[in-house]
Protein backbone atom coordinates (compact mmCIF):
# COMPACT_ATOMS: atom_id res chain seq x y z
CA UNK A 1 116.58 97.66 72.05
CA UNK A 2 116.34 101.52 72.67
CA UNK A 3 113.55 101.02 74.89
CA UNK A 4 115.49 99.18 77.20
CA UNK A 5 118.67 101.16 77.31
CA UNK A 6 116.29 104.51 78.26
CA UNK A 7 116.21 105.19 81.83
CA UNK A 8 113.32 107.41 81.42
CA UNK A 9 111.14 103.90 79.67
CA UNK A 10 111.89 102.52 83.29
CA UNK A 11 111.21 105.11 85.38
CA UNK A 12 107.94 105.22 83.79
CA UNK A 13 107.60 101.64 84.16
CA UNK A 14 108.19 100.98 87.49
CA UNK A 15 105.71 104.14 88.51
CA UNK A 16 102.63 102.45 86.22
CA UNK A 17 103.26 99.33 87.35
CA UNK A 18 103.28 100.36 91.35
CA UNK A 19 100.01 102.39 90.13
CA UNK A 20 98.65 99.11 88.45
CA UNK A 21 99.10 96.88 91.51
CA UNK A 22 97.52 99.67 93.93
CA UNK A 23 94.58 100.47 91.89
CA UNK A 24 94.32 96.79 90.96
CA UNK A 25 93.71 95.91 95.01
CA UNK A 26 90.27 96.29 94.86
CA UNK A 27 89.84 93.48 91.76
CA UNK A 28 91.74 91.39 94.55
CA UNK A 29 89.13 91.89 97.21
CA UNK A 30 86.44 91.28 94.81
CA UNK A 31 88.19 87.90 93.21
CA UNK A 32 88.58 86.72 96.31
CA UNK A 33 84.60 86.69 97.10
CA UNK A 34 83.59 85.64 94.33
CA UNK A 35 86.08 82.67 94.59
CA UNK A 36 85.71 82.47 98.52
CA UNK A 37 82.01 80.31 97.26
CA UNK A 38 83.72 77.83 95.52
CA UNK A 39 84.81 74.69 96.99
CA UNK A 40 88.37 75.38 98.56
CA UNK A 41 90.19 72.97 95.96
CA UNK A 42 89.10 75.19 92.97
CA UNK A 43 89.96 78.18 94.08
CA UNK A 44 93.56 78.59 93.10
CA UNK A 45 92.52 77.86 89.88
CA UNK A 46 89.47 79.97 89.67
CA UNK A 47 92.05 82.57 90.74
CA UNK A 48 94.65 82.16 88.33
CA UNK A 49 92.01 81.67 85.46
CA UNK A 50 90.28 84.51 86.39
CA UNK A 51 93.17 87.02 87.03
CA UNK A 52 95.19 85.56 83.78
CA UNK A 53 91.44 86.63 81.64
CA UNK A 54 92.06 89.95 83.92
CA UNK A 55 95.21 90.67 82.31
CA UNK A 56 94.47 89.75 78.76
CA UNK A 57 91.23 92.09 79.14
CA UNK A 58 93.63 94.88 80.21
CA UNK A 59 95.27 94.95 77.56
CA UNK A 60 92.81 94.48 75.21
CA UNK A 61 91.29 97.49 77.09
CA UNK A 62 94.58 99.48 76.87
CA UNK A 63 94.22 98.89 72.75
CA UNK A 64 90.63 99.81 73.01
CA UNK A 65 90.78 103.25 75.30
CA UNK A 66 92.41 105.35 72.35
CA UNK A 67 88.56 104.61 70.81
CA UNK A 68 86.38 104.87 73.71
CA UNK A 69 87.92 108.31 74.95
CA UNK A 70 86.90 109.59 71.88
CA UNK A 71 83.25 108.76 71.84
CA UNK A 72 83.07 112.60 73.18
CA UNK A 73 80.07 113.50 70.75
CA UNK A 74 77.15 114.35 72.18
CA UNK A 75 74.20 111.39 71.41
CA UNK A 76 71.61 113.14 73.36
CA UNK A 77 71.17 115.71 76.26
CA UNK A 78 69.46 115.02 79.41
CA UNK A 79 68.31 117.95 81.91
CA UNK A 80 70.97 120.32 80.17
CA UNK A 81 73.95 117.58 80.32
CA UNK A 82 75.21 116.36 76.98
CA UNK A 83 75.14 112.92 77.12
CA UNK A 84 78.15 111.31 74.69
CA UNK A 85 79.13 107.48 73.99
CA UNK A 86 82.16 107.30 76.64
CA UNK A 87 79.29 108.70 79.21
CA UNK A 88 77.48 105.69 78.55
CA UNK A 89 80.13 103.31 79.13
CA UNK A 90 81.39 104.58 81.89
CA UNK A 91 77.48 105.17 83.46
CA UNK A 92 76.95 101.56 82.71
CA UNK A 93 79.86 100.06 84.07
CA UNK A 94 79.57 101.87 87.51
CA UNK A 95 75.71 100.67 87.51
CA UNK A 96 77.20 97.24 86.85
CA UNK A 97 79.65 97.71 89.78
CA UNK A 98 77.18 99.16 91.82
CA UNK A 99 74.42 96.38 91.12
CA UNK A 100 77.11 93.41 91.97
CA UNK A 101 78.46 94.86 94.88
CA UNK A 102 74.60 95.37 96.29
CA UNK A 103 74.08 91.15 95.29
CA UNK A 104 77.45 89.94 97.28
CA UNK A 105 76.88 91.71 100.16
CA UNK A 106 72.86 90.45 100.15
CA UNK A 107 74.65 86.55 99.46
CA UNK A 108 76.78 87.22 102.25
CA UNK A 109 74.62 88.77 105.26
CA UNK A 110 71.36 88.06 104.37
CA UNK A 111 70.84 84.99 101.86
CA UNK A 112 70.92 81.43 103.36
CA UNK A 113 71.69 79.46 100.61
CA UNK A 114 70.09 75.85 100.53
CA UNK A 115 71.16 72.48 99.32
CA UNK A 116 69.36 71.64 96.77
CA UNK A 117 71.35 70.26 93.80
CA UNK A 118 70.86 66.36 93.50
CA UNK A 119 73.45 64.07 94.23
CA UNK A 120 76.41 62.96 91.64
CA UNK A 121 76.20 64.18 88.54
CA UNK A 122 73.71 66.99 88.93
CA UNK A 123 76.27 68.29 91.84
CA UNK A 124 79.08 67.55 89.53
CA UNK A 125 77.17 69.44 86.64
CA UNK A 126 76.34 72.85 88.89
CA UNK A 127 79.91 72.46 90.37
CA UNK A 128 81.30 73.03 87.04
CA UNK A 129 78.43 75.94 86.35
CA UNK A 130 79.31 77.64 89.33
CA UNK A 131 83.26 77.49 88.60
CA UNK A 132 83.05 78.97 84.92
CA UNK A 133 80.19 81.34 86.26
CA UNK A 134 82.81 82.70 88.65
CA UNK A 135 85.08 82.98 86.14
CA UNK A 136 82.68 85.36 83.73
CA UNK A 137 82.15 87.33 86.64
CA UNK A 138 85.74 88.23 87.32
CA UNK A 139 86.45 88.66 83.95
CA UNK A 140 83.30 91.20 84.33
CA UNK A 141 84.16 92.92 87.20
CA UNK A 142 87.54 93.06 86.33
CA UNK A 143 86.80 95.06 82.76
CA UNK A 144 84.84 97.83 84.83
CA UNK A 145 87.71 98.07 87.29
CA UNK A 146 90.44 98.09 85.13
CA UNK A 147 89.11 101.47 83.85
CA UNK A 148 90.81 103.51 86.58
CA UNK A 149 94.04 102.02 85.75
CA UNK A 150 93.82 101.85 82.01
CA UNK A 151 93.15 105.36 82.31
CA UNK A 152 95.80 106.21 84.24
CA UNK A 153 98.66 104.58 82.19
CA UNK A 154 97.10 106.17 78.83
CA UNK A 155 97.46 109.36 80.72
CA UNK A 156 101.52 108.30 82.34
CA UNK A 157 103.06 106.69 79.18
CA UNK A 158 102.70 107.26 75.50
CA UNK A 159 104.25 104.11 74.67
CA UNK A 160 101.99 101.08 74.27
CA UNK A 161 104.61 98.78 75.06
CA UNK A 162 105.46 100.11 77.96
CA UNK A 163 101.54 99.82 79.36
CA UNK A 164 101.79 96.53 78.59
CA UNK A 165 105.05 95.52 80.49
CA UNK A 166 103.20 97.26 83.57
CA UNK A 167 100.09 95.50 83.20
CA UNK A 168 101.78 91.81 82.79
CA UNK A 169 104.03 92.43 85.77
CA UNK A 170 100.81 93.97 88.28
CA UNK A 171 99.12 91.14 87.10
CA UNK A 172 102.00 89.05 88.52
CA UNK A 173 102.22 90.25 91.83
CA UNK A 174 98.75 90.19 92.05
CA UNK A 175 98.39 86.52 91.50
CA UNK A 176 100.94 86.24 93.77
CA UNK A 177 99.07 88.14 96.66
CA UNK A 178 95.41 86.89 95.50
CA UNK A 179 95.37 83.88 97.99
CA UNK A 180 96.74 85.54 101.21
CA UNK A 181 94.17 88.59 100.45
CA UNK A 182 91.66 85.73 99.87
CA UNK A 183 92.06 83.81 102.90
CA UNK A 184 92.09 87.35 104.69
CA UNK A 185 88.88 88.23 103.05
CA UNK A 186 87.42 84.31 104.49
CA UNK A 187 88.58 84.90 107.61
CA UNK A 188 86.77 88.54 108.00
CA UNK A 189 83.73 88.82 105.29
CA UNK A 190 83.24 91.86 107.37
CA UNK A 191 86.57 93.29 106.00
């Protein structure tokens, strides 16, 4: 009950969780590709599944960061640069990010995608692939963007509870602001 009485726990509060929702913007944009290829009746789920995995992966990332940040010990050194576990990570999530964001824009300018699922079930069957495939991906993406943010409240707040509040409530406004940003995003793929 302390917690709540200490203007100082809010302060802090409100300031990660306007941090959360601004770094979290471009998780929205991506979502909302990613979704924008499912059929437009799925998509509000897709959304909400995907951005409620987002927030429990958060978190699971805010218990997790104490561990990774300290993977500081050099494994190996490459051209003079010591090369430690958190290195890694962090080199193989931006690859990740890096390798995605190269294979939407391809599906979106350049691939022509063709028709060829069979009728009924088997369009039923890779309807259903295609949903929870979209849903892996934001759960993905979303664990390799969240690492800006989950950085940044480690470094704000030293209370776990706190980060957590923050998280659940950017999580909130951002499933609240998915589908306008979404529809944006389908009305100017350019954007």
């Amino acid at each position: 009950m302390e917690l709540l009485s200490d203007p100082n726990i809010w302060i802090a509060f409100f300031m990660l969780a306007a941090l959360e929702i601004v770094l979290g913007i471009d998780n929205i944009i991506f979502i909302s590709i990613l979704v924008g290829r499912l059929p437009p009746e799925k998509r509000d789920l897709a959304r909400r599944l995907g951005l409620g995995f987002a927030m429990v992966s958060r978190i699971a990332l805010l218990f997790s960061l104490a561990w990774v940040m300290t993977l500081t010990t050099p494994i190996f050194t490459l051209v003079g640069q010591e090369i430690s576990g958190r290195d890694l990570i962090l080199l193989g999530g931006g690859l990740f990010l890096l390798y995605k964001a190269s294979h939407e824009i391809f599906q979106e300018v350049e691939a022509h995608e063709t028709d060829e699922a069979g009728a009924g079930v088997d369009k039923v069957k890779a309807g259903t692939t295609m949903f929870w495939g979209t849903i892996v991906q934001i759960g993905i993406v979303d664990i390799v963007f969240s690492l800006d943010s989950v950085i940044t409240a480690v470094g704000m707040v030293d209370n776990i509870s706190v980060m957590v509040a923050a998280v659940v409530a950017s999580v909130a406004v951002m499933m609240f602001a998915a589908k306008p940003i979404g529809e944006f995003v389908d009305r100017h793929p350019s954007f």
